[in-house]
N, C-alpha and C. Protein backbone atom coordinates (compact mmCIF):
# COMPACT_ATOMS: atom_id res chain seq x y z
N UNK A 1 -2.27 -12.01 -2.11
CA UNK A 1 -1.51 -11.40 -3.18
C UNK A 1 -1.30 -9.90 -2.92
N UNK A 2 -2.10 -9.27 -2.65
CA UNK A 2 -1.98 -7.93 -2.47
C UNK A 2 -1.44 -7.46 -1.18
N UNK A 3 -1.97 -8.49 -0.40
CA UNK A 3 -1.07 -8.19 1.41
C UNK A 3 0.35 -8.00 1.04
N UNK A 4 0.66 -9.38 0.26
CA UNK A 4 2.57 -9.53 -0.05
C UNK A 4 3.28 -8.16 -1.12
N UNK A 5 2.44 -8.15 -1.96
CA UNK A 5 2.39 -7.03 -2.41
C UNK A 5 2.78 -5.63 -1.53
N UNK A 6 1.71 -5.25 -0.69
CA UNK A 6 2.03 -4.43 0.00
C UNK A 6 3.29 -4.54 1.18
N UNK A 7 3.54 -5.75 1.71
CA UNK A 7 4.91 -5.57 2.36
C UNK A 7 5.97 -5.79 2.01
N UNK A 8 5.98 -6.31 0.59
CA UNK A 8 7.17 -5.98 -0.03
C UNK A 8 7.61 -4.50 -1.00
N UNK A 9 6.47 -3.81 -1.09
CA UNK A 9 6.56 -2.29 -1.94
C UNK A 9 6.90 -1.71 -0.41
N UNK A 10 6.59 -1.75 0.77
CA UNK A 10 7.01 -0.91 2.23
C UNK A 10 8.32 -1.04 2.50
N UNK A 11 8.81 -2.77 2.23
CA UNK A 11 10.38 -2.89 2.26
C UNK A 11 11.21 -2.57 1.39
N UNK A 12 11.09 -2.66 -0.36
CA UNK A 12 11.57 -1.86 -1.14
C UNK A 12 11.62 -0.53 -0.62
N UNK A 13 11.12 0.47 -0.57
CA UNK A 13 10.70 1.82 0.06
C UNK A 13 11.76 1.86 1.46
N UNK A 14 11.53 1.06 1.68
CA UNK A 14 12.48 1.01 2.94
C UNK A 14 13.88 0.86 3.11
N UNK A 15 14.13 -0.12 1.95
CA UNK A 15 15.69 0.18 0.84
C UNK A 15 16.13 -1.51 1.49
N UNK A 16 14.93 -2.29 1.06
CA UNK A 16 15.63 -4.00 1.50
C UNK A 16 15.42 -4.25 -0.39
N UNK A 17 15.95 -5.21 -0.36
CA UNK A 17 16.05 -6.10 -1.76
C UNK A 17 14.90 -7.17 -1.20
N UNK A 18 13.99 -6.80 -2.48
CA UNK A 18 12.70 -7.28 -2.84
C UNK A 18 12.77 -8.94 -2.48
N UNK A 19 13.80 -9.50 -3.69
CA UNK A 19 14.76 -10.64 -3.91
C UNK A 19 15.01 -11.60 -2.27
N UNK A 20 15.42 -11.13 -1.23
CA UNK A 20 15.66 -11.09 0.24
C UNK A 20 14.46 -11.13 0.88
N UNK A 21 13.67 -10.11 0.65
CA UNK A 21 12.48 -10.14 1.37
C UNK A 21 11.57 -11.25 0.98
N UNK A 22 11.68 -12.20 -0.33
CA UNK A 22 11.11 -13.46 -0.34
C UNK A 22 11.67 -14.31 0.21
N UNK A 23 12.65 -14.42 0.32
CA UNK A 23 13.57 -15.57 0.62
C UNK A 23 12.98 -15.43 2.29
N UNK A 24 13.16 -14.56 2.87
CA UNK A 24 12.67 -14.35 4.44
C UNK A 24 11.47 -14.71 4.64
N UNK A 25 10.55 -14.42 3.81
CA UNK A 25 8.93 -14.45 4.13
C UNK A 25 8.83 -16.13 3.81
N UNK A 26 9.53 -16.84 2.87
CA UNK A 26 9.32 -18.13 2.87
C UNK A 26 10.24 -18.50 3.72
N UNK A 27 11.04 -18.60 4.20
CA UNK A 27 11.90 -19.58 5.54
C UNK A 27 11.14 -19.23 6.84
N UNK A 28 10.12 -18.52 6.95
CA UNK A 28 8.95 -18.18 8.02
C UNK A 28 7.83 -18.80 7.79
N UNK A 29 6.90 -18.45 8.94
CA UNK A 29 5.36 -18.99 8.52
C UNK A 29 4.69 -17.93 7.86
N UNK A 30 5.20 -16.91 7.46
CA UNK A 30 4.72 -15.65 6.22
C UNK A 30 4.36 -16.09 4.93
N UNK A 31 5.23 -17.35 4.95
CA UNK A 31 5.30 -18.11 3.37
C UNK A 31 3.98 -18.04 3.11
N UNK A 32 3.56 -17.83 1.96
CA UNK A 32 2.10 -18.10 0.74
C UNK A 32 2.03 -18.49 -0.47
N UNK A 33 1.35 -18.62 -1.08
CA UNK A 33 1.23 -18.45 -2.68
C UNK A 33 1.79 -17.23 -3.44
N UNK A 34 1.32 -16.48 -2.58
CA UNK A 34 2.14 -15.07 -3.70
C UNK A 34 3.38 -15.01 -3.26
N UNK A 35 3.94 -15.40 -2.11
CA UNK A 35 5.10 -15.25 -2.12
C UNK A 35 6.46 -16.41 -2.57
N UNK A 36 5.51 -17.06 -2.80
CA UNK A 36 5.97 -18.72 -2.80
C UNK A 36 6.42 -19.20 -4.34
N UNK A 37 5.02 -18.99 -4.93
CA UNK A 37 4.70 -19.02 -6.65
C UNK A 37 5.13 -17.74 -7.40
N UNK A 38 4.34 -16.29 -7.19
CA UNK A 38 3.87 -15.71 -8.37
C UNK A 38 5.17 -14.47 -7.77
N UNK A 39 5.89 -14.38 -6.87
CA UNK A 39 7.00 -13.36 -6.76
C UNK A 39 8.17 -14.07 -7.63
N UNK A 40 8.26 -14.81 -7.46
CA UNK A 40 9.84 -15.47 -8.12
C UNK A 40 9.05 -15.49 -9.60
N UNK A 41 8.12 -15.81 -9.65
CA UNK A 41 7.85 -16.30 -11.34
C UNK A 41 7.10 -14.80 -12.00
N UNK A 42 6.68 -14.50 -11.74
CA UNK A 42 5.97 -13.20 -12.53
C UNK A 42 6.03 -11.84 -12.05
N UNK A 43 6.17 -11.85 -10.49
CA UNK A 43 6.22 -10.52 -10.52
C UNK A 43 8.07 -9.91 -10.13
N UNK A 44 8.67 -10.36 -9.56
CA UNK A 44 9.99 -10.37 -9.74
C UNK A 44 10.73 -9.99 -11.05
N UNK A 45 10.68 -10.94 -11.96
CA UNK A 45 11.20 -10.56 -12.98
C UNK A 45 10.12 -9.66 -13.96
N UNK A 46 9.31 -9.31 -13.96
CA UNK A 46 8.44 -7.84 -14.29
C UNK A 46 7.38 -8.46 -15.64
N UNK A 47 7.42 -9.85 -15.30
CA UNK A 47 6.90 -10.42 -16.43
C UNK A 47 5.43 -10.69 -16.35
N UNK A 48 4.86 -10.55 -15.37
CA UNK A 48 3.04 -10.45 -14.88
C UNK A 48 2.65 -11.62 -15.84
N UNK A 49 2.90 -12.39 -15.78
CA UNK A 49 2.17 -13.35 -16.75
C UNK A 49 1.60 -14.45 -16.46
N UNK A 50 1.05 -14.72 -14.82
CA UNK A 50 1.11 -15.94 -14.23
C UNK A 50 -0.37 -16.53 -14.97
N UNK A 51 -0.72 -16.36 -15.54
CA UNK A 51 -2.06 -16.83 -16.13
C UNK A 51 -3.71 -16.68 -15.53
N UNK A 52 -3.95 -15.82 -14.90
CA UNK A 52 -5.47 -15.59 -13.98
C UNK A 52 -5.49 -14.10 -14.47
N UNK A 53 -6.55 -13.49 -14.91
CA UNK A 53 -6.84 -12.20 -15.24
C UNK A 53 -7.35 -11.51 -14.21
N UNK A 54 -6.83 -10.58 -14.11
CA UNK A 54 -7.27 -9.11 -13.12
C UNK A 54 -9.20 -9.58 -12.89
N UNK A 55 -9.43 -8.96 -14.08
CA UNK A 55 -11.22 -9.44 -13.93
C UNK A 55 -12.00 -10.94 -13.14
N UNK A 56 -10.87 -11.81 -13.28
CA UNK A 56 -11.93 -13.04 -12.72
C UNK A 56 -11.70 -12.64 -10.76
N UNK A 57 -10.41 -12.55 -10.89
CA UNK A 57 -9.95 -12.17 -9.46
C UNK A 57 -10.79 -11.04 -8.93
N UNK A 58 -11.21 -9.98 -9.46
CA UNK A 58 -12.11 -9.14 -9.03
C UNK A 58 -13.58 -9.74 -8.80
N UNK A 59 -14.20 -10.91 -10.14
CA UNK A 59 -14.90 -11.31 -9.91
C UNK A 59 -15.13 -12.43 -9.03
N UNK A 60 -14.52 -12.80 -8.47
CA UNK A 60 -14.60 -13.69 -7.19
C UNK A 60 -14.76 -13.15 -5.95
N UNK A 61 -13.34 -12.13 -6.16
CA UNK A 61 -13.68 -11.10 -4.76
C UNK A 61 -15.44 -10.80 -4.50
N UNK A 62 -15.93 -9.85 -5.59
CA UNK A 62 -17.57 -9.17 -6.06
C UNK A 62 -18.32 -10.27 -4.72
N UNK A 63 -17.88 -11.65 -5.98
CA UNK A 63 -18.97 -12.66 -5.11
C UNK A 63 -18.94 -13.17 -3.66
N UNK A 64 -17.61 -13.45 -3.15
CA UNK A 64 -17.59 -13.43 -1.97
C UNK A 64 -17.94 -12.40 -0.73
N UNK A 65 -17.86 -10.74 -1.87
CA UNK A 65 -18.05 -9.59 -0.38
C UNK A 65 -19.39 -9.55 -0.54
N UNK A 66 -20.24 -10.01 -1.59
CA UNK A 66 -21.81 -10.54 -1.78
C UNK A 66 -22.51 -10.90 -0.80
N UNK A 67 -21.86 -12.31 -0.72
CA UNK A 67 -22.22 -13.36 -0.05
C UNK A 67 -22.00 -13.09 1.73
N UNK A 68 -20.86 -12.49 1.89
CA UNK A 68 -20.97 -12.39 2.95
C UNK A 68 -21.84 -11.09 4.04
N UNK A 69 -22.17 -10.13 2.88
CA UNK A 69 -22.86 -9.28 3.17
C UNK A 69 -24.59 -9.97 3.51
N UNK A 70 -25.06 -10.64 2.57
CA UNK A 70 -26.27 -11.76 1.93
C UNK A 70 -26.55 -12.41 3.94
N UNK A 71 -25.23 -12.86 3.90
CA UNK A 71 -25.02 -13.41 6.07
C UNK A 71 -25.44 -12.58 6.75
N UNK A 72 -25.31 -11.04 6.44
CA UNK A 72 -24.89 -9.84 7.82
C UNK A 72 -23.89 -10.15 8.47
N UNK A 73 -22.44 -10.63 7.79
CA UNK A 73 -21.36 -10.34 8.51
C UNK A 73 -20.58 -9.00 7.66
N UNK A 74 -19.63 -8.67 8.87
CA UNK A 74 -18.98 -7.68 8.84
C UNK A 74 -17.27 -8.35 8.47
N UNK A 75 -16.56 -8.49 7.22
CA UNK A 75 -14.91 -8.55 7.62
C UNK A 75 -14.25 -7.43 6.77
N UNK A 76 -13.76 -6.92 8.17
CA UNK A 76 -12.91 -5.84 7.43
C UNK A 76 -11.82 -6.03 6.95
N UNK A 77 -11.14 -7.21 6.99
CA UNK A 77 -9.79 -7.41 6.05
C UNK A 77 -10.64 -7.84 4.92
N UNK A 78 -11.95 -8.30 4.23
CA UNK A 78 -12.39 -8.71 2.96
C UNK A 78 -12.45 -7.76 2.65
N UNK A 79 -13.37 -6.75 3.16
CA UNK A 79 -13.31 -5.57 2.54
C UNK A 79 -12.43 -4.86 2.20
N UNK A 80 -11.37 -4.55 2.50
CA UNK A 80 -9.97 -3.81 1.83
C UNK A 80 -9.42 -4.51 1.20
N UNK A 81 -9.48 -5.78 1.57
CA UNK A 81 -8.91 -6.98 -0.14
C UNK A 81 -9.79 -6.02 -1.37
N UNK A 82 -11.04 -6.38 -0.67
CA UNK A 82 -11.84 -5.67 -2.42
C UNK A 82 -12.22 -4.23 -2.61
N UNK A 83 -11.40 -3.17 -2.08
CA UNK A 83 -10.93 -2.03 -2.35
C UNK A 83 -10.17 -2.02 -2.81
N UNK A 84 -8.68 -3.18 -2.47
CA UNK A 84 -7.53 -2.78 -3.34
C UNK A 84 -7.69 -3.36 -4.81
N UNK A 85 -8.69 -4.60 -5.03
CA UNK A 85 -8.70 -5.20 -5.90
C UNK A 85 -9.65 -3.83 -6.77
N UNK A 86 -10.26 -3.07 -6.68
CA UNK A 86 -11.25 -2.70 -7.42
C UNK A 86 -9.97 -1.28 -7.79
N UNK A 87 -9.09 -1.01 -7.37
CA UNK A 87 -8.37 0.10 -7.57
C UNK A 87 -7.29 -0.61 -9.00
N UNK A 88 -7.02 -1.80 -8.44
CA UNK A 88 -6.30 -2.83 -9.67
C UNK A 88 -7.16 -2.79 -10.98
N UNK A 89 -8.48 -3.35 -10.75
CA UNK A 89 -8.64 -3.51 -11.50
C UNK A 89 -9.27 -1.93 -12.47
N UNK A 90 -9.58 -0.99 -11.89
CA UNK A 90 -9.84 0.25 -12.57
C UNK A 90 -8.03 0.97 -12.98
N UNK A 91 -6.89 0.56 -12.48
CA UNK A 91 -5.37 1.21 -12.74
C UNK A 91 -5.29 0.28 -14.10
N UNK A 92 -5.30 -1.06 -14.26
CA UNK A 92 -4.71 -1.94 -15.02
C UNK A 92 -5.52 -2.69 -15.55
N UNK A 93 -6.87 -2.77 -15.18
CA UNK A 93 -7.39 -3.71 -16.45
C UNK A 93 -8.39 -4.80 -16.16
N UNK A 94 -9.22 -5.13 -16.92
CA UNK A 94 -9.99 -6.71 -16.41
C UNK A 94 -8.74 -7.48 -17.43
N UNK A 95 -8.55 -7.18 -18.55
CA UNK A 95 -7.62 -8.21 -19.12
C UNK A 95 -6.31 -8.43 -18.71
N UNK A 96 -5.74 -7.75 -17.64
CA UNK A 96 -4.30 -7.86 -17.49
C UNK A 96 -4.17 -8.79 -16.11
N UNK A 97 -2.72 -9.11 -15.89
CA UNK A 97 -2.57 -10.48 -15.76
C UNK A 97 -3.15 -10.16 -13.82
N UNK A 98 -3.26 -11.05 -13.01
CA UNK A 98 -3.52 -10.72 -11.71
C UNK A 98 -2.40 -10.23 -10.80
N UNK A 99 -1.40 -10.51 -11.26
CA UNK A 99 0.08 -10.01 -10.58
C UNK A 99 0.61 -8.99 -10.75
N UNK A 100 -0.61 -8.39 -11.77
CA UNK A 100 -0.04 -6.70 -11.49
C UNK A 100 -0.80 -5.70 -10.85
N UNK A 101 -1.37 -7.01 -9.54
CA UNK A 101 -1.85 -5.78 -8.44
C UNK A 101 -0.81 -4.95 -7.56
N UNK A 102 0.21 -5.24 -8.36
CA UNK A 102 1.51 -4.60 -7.01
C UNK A 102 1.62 -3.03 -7.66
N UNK A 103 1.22 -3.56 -9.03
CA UNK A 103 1.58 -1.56 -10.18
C UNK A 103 1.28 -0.79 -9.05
N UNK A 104 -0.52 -0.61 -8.67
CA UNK A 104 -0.89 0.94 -8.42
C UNK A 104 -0.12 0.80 -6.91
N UNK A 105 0.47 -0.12 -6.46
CA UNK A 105 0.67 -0.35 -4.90
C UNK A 105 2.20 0.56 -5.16
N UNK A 106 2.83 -0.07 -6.21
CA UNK A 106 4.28 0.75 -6.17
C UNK A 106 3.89 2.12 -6.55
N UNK A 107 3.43 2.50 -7.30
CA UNK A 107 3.30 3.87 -8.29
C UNK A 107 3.34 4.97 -7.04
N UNK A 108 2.19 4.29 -6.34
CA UNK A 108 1.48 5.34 -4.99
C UNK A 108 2.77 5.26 -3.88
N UNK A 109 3.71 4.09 -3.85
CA UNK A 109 5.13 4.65 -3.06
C UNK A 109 6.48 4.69 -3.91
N UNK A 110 6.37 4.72 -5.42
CA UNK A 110 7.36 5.79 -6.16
C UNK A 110 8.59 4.88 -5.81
N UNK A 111 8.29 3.47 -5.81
CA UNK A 111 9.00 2.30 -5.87
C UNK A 111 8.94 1.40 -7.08
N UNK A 112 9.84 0.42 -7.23
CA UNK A 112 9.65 -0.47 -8.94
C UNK A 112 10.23 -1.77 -7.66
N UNK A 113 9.44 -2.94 -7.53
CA UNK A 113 10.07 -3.88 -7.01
C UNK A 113 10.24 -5.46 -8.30
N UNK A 114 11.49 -5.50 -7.84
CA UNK A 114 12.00 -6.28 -9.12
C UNK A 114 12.65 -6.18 -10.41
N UNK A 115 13.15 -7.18 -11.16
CA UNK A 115 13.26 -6.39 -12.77
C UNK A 115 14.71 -5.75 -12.48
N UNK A 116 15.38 -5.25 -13.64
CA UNK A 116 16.18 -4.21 -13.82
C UNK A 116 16.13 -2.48 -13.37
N UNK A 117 14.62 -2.42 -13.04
CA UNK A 117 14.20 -1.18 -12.80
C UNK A 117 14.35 -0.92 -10.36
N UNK A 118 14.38 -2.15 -10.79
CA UNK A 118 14.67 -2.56 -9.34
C UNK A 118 14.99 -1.51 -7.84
N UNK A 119 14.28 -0.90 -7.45
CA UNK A 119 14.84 0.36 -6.68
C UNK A 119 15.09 -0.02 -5.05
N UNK A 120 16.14 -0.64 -4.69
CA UNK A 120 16.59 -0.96 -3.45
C UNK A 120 17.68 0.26 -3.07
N UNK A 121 17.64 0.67 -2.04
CA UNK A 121 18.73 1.77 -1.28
C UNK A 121 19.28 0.90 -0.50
N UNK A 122 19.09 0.12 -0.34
CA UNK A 122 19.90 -0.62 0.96
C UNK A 122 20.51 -1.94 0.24
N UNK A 123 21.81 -2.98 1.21
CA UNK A 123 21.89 -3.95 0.55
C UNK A 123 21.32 -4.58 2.38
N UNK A 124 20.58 -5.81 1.80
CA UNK A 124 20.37 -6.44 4.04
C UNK A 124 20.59 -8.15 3.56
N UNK A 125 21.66 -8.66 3.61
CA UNK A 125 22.14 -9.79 3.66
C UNK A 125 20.48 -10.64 4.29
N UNK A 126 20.36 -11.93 3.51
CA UNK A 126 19.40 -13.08 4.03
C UNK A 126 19.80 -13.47 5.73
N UNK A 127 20.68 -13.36 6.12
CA UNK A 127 21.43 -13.83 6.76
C UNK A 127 20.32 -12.63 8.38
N UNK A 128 20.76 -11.66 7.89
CA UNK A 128 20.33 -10.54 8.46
C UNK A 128 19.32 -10.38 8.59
N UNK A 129 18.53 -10.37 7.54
CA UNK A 129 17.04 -10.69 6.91
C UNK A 129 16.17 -10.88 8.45
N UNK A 130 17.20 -12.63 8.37
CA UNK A 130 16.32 -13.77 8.77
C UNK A 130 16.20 -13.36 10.66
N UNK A 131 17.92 -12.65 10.46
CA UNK A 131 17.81 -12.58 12.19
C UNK A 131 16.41 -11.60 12.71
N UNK A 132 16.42 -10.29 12.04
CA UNK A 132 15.43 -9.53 12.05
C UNK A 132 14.39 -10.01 12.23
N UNK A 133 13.92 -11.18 11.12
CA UNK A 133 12.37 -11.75 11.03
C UNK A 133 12.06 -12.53 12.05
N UNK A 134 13.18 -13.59 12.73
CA UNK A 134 13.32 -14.11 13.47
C UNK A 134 12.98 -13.21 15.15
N UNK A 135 13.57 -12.10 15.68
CA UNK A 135 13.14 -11.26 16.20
C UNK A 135 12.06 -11.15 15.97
N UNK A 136 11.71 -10.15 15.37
CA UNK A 136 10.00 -9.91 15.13
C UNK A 136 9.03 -10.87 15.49
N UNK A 137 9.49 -11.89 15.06
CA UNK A 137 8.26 -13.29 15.43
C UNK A 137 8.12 -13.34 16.67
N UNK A 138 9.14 -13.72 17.40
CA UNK A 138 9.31 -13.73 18.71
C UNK A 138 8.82 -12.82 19.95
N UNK A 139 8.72 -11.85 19.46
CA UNK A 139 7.95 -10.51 20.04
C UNK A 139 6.30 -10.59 19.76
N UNK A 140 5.82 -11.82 18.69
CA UNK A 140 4.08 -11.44 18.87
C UNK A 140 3.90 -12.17 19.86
């Protein structure tokens, strides 16, 4: 959630349509849940309402960077999951909805992705999108 989050507030910022940049990330193997489910349904249209609260999502994170600490392992992508989650949840809330971990992500790049408030500079055809993404893949 927060990964997609973050590369779609870099491409807004970057002046792609938010809108486009799902459509691309799902006709790829980028596709997820957040990009799949909770962009078209809650965070797109600015409605955060997908039903999971900020707090349980933090509290799962808690328990898993627990547990894996409890091992003596080291993951540094868990750990910045639950940095960004602990910044969510101190910006917006234990009661607010989980899909508005993208707020402090836009605020901090002075972007609005989605909604009427919508801040794209660029227009980049799907079409275009896809050739781009298509490239990119091909190059890892």
């Amino acid at each position: 959630m927060v990964a997609t989050s973050e590369a779609v507030v870099m491409g807004v910022k970057s002046g792609l349509d938010p809108a486009v940049m799902i459509d691309v990330i799902n006709a790829g193997s980028g596709m997820n849940t957040a990009s799949r489910d909770k962009f078209p349904r809650a965070i797109l249209p600015r409605t955060f309402d997908f039903g999971f609260a900020t707090g349980l999502m933090v509290k799962d994170v808690r328990l898993c960077l627990e547990e894996m600490k409890s091992l003596g392992l080291s993951m540094e992508v868990a750990e910045a999951v639950g940095r960004l989650w602990e910044v969510v949840i101190r910006e917006m809330g234990a009661e607010s909805d989980f899909t508005s971990a993208i707020k402090p992500i836009e605020k901090a790049a002075g972007v609005v992705v989605g909604g009427e408030g919508r801040q794209s500079r660029g227009e980049v055809s799907v079409q275009r999108a896809l050739a781009i993404a298509g490239r990119s893949h091909r190059s890892l």
